[in-house]
N, C-alpha and C. Protein backbone atom coordinates (compact mmCIF):
# COMPACT_ATOMS: atom_id res chain seq x y z
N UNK A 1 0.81 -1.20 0.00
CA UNK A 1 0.00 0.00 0.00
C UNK A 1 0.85 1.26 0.00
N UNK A 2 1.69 1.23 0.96
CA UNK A 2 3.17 2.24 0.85
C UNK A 2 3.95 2.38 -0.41
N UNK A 3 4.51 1.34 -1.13
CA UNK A 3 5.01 1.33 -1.85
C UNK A 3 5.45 2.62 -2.58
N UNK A 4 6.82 3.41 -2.72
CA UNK A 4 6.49 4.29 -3.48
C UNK A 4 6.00 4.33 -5.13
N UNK A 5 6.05 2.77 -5.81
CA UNK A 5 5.82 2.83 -7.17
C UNK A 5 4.29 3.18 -7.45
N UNK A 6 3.50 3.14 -6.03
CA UNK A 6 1.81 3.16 -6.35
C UNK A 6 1.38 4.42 -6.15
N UNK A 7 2.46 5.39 -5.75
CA UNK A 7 2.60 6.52 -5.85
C UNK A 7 0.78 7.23 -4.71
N UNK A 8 0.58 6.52 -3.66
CA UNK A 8 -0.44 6.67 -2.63
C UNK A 8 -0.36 8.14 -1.99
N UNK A 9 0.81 8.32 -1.39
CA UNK A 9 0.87 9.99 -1.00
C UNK A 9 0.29 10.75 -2.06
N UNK A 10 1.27 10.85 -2.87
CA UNK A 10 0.42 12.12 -3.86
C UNK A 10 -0.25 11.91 -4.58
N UNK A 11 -1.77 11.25 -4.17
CA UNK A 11 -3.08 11.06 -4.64
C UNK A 11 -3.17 11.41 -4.21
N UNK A 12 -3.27 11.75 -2.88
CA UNK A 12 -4.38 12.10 -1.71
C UNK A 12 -4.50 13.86 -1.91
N UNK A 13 -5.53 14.52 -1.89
CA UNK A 13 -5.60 15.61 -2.10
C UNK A 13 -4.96 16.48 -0.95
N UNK A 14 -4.36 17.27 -1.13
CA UNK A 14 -3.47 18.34 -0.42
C UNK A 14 -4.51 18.79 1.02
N UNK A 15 -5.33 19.30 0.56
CA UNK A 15 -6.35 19.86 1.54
C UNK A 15 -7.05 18.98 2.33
N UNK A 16 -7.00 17.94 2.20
CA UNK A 16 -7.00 16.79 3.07
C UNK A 16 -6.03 16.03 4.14
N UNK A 17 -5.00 16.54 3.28
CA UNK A 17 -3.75 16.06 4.19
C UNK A 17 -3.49 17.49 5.66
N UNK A 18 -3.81 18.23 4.98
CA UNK A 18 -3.38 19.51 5.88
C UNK A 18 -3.16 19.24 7.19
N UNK A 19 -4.66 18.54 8.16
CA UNK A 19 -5.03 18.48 9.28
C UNK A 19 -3.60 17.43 9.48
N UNK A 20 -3.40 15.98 9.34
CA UNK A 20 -2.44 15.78 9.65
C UNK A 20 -0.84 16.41 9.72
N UNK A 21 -0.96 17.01 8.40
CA UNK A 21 0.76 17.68 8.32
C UNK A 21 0.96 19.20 9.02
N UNK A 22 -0.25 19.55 9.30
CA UNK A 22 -0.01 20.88 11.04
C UNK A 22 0.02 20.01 12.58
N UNK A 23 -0.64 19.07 12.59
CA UNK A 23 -0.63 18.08 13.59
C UNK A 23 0.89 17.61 13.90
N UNK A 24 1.36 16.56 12.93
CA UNK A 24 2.79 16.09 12.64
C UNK A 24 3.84 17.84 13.13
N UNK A 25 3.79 18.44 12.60
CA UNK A 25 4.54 19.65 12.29
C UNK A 25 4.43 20.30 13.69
N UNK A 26 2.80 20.24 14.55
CA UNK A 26 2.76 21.06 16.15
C UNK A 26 3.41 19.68 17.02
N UNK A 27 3.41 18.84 16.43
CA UNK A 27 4.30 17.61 17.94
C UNK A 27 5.53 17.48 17.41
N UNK A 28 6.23 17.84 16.20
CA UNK A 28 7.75 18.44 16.15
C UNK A 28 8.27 19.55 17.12
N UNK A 29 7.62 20.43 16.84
CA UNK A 29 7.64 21.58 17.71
C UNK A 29 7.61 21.41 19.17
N UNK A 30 6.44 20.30 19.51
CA UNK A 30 6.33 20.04 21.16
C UNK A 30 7.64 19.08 21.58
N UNK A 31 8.47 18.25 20.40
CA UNK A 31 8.85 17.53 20.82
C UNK A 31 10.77 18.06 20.72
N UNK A 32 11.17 18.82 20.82
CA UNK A 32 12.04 19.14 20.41
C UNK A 32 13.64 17.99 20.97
N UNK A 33 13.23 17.73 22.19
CA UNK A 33 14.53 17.24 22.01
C UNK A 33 14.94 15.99 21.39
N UNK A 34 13.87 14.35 21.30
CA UNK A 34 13.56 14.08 20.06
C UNK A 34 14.14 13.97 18.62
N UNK A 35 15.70 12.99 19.05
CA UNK A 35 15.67 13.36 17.38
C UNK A 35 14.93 13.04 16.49
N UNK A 36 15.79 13.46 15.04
CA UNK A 36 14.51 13.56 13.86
C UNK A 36 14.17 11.79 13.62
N UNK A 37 14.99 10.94 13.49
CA UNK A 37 14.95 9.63 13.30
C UNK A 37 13.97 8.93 14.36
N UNK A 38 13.84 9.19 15.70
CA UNK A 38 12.98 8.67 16.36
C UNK A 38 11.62 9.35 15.89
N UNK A 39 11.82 10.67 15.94
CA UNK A 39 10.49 11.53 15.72
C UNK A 39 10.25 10.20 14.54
N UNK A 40 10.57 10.15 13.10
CA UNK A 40 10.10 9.37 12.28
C UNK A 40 9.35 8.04 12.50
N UNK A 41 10.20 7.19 13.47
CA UNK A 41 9.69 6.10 13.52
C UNK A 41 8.42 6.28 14.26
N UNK A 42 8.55 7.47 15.25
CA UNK A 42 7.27 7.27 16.11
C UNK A 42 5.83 8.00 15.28
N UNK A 43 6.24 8.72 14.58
CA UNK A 43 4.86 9.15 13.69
C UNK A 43 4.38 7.97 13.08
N UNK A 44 5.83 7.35 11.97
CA UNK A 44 4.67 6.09 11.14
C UNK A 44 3.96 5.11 12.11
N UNK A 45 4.46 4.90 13.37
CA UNK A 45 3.98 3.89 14.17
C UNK A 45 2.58 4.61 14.78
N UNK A 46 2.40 5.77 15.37
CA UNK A 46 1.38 6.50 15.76
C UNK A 46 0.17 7.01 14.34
N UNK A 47 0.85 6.55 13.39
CA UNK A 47 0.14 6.34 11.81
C UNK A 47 -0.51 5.08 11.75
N UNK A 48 0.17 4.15 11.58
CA UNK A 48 -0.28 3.07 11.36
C UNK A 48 -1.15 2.45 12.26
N UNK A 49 -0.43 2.25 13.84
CA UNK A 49 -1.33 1.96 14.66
C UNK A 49 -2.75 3.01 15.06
N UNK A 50 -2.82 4.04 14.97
CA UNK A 50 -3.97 4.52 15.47
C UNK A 50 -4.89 4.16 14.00
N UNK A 51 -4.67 3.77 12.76
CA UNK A 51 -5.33 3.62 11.56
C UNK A 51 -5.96 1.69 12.14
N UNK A 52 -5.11 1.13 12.03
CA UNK A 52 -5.25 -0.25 12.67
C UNK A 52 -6.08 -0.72 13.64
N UNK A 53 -5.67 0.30 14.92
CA UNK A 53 -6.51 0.07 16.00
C UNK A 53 -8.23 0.50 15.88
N UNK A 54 -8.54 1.83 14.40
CA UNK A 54 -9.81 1.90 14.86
C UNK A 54 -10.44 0.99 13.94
N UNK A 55 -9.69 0.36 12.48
CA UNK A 55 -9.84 -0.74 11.26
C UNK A 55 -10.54 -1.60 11.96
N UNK A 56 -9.54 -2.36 13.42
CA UNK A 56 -10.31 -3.41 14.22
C UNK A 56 -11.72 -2.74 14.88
N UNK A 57 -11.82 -1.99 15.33
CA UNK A 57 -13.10 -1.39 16.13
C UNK A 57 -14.33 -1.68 15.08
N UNK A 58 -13.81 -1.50 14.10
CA UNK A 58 -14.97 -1.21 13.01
C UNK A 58 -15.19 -2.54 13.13
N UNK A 59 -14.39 -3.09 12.19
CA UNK A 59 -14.85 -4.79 11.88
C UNK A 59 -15.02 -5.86 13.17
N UNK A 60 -15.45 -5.19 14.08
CA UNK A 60 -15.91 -5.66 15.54
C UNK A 60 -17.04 -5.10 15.71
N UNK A 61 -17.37 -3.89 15.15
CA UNK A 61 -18.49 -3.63 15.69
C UNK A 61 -19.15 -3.26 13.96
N UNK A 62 -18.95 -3.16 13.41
CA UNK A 62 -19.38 -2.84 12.08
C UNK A 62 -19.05 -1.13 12.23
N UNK A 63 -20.15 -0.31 11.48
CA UNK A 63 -20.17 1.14 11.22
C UNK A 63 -21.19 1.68 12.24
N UNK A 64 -19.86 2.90 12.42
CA UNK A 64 -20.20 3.73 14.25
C UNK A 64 -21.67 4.29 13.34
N UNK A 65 -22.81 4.43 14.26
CA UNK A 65 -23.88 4.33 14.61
C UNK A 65 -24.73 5.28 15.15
N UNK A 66 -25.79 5.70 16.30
CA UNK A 66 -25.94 6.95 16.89
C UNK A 66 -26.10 5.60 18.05
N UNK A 67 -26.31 4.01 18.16
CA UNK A 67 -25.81 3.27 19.34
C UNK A 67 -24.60 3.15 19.86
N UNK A 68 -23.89 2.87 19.06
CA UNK A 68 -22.32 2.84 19.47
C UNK A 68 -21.11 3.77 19.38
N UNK A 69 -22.00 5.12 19.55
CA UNK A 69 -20.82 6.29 19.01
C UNK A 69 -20.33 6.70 20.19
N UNK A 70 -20.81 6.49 21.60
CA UNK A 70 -20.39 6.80 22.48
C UNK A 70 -18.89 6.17 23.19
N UNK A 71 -19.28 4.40 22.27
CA UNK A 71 -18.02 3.12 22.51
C UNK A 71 -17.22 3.88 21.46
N UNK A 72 -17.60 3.93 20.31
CA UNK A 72 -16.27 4.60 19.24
C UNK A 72 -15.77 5.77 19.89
N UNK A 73 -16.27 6.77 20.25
CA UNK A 73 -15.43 8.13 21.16
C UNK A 73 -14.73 7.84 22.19
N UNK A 74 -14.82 6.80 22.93
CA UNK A 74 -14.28 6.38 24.57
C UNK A 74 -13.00 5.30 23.98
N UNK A 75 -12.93 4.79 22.77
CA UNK A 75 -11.99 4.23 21.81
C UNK A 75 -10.91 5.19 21.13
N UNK A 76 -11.39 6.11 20.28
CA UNK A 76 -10.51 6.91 19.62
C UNK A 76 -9.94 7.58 20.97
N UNK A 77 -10.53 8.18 21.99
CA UNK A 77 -10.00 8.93 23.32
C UNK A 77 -8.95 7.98 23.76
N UNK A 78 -9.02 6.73 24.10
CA UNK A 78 -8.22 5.61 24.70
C UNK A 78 -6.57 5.64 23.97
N UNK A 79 -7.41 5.40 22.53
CA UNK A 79 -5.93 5.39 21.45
C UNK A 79 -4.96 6.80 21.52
N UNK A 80 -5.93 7.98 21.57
CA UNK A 80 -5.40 9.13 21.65
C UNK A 80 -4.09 9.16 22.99
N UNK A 81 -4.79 9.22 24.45
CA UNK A 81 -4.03 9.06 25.05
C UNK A 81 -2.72 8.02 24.90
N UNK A 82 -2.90 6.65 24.58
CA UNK A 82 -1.82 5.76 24.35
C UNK A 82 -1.03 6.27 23.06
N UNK A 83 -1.13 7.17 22.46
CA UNK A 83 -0.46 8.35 21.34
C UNK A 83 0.39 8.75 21.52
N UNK A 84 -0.27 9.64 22.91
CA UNK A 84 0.11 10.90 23.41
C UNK A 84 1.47 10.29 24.09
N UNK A 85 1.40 9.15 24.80
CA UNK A 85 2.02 8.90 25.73
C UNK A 85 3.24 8.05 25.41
N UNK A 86 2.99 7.97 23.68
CA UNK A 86 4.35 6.77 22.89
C UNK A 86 4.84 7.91 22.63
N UNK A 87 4.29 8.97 21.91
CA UNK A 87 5.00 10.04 21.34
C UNK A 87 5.98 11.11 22.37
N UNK A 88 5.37 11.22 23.71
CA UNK A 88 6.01 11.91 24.34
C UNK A 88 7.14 10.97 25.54
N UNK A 89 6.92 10.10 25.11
CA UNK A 89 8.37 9.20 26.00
C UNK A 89 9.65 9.47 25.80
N UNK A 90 10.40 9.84 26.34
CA UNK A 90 11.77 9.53 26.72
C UNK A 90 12.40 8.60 25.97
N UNK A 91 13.42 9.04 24.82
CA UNK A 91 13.97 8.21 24.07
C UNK A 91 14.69 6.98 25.02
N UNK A 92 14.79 6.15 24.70
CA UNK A 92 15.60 4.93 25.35
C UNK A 92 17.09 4.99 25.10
N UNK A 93 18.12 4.77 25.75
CA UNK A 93 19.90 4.90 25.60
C UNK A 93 19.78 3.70 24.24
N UNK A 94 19.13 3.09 24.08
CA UNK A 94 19.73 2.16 22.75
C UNK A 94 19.23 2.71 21.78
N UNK A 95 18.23 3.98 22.00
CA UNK A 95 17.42 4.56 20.68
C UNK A 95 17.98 5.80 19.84
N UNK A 96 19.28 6.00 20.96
CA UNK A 96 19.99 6.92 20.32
C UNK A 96 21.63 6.80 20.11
């Protein structure tokens, strides 16, 4: 799906991407000390997994609902925090 030959990034319309690439760009900023190589790994991982983790929610519960939107919000909140809290850790002595 990555692949660069399928050329997936630059499909995606610009003005769509925005919200992520000021997002990405304000937790650079928060994260300064952070080098850039960890910063990397920890975005695609805070990419992939928060995409993953709500993929499963769905195909567990099917499509959020006006029953189950309260379980999908108390979910995306859950993931958010476990985000917050990969992204702002303390690099490890073997990570640098």
């Amino acid at each position: 799906l990555f692949h660069p030959a399928l050329g997936l990034p630059g499909s995606i319309d610009a003005q769509r991407r925005s919200g992520l690439i000021r997002t990405i760009e304000h937790l650079r900023r928060a994260l300064p000390e952070l080098p850039d190589a960890a910063f990397a790994d920890r975005i695609e991982l805070l990419q992939h997994e928060t995409v993953y983790a709500i993929a499963r929610w769905v195909h567990r519960h099917e499509a959020v609902t006006p029953a189950n939107r309260a379980d999908f919000d108390a979910h995306v909140a859950r993931i958010t925090d476990f985000m917050v809290a990969g992204m702002s850790a303390p690099e490890s002595p073997a990570g640098g």
